[in-house]
Protein backbone atom coordinates (compact mmCIF):
# COMPACT_ATOMS: atom_id res chain seq x y z
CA UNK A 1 74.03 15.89 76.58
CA UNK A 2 70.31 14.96 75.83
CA UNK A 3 69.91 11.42 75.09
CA UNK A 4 66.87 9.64 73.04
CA UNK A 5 66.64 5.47 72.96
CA UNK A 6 66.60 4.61 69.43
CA UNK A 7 66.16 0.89 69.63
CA UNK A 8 67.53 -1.95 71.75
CA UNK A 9 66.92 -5.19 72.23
CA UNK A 10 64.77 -5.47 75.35
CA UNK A 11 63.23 -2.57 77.89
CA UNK A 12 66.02 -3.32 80.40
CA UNK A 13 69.23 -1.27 80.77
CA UNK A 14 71.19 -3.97 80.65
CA UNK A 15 70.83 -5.11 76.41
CA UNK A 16 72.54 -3.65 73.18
CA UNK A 17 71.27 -0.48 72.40
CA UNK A 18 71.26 2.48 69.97
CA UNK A 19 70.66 5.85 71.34
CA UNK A 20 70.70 9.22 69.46
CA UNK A 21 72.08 12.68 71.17
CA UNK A 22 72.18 16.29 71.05
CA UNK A 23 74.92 16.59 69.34
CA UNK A 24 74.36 14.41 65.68
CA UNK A 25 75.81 11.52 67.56
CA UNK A 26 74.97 8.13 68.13
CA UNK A 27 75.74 6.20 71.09
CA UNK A 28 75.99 2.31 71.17
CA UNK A 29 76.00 0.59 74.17
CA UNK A 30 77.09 -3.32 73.66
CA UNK A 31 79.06 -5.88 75.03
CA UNK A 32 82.96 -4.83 75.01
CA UNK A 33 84.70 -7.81 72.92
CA UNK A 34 88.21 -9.00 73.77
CA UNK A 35 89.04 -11.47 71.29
CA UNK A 36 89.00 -8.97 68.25
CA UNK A 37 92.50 -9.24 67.61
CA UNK A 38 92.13 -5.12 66.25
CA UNK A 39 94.65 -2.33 67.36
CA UNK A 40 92.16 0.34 68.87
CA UNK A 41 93.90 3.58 69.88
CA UNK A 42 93.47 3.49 73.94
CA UNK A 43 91.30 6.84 73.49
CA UNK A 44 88.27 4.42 71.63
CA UNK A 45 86.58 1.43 72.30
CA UNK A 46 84.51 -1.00 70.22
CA UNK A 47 81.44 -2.46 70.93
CA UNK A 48 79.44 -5.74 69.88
CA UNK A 49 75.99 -5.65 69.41
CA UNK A 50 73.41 -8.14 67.16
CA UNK A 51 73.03 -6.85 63.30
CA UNK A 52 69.19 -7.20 63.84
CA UNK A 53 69.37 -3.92 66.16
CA UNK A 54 70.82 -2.38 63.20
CA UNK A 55 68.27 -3.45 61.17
CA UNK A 56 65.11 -2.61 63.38
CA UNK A 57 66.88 1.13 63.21
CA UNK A 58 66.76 1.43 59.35
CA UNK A 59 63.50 -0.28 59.71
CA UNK A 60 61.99 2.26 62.13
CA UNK A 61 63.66 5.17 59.40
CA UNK A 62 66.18 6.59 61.25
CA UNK A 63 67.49 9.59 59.29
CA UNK A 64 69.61 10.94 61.82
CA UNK A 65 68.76 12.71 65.42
């Protein structure tokens, strides 16, 4: 899978990002939340990350990978 850095919130490896692949996908990487109180089927996961990185993607024009 080829994978392109969309935006995140620093240059590190380490901060909320949004990445686009190969495949029409997007990839999220976040902090994993355990307080969500949501039923999430053991095969997915959820994610946390700040609306702003959300908003610098639609910013930057993101129409899909």
């Amino acid at each position: 899978m080829k994978v392109t850095k969309l935006v995140s919130t620093c240059d590190l490896k380490d901060c909320p990002t949004i990445y686009a692949t190969d495949r029409g996908t997007l990839l999220v990487q976040g902090e994993t939340p355990g307080d969500h109180g949501l039923r999430v089927p053991a095969h997915e996961n959820l994610v946390e990350i700040p609306e702003q990185l959300v908003i610098d993607l639609v910013r930057k024009g993101f129409r899909g990978a």
